[in-house]
C-alpha atoms as a PDB file:
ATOM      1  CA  UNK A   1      -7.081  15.355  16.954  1.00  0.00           C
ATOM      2  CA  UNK A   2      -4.330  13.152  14.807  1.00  0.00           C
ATOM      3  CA  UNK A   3      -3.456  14.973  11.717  1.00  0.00           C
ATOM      4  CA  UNK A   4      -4.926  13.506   8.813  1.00  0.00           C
ATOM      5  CA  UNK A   5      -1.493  13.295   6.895  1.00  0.00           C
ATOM      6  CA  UNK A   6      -0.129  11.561   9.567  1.00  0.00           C
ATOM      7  CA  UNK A   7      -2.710   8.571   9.497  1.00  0.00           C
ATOM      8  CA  UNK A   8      -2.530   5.498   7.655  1.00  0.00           C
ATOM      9  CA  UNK A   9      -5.104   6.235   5.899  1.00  0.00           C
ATOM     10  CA  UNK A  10      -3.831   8.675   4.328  1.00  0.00           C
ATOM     11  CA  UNK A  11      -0.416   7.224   3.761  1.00  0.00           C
ATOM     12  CA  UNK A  12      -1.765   4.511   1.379  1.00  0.00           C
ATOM     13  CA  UNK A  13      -3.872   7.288  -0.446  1.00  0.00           C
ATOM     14  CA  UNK A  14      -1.065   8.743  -1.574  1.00  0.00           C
ATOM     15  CA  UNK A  15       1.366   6.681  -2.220  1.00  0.00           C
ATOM     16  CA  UNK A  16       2.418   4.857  -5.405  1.00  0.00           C
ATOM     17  CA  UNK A  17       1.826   1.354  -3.423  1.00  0.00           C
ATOM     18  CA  UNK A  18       0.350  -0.423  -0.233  1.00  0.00           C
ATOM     19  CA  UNK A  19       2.043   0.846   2.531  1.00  0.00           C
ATOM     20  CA  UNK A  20       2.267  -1.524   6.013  1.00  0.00           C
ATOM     21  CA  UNK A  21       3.366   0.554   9.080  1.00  0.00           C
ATOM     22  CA  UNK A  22       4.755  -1.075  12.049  1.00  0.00           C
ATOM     23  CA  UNK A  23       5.925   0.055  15.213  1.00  0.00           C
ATOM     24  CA  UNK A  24       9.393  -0.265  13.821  1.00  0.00           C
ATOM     25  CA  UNK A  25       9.486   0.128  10.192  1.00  0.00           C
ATOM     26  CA  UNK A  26       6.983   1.137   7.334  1.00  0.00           C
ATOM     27  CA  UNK A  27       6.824  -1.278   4.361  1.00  0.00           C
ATOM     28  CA  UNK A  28       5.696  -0.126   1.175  1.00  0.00           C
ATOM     29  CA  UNK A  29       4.915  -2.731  -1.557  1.00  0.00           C
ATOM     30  CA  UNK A  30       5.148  -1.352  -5.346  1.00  0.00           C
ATOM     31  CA  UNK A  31       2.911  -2.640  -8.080  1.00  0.00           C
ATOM     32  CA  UNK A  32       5.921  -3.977  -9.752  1.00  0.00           C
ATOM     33  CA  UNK A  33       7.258  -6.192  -6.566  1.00  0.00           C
ATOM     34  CA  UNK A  34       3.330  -7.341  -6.492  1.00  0.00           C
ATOM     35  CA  UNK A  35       3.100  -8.723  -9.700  1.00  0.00           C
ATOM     36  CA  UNK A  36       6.748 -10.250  -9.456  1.00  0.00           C
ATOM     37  CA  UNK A  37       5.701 -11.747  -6.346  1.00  0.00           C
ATOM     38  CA  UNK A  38       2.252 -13.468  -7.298  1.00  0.00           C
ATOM     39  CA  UNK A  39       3.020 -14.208 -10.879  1.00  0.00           C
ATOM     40  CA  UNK A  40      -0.785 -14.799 -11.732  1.00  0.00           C
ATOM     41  CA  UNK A  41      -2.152 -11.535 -10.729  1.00  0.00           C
ATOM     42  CA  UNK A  42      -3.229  -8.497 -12.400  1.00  0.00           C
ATOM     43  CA  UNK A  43      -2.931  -4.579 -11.654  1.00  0.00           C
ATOM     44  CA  UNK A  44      -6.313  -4.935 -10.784  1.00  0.00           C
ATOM     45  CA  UNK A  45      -5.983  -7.446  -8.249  1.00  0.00           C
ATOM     46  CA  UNK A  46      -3.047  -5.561  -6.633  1.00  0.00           C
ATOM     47  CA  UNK A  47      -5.308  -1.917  -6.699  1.00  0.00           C
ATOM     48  CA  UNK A  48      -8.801  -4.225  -4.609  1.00  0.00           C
ATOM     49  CA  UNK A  49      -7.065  -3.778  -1.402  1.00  0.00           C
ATOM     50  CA  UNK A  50      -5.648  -0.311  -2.025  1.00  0.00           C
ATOM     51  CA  UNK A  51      -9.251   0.699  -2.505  1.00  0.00           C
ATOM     52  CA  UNK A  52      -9.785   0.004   1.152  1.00  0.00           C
END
């Protein structure tokens, strides 16, 4: 059975932002690089998809 820390689940759970794993790399974007990058959102808009 995968450890439940291990899964991606679990890594956007607990971290501060959205976290996109790769076979390569992990990317992990921050509230703050959110709103710089989409000028006309909210916090809200940016915590939807971290809800999933």
């Amino acid at each position: 059975m995968k450890n439940y820390k291990d899964s991606d689940y679990a890594l956007n759970k607990f971290s501060e932002g959205i976290v996109y794993r790769f076979a390569d790399r992990i990317v992990e974007i921050t509230l703050e690089d959110y709103l710089a990058e989409n000028p006309g959102k909210t916090a809200q808009d940016f915590l939807e998809p971290k809800a999933i």
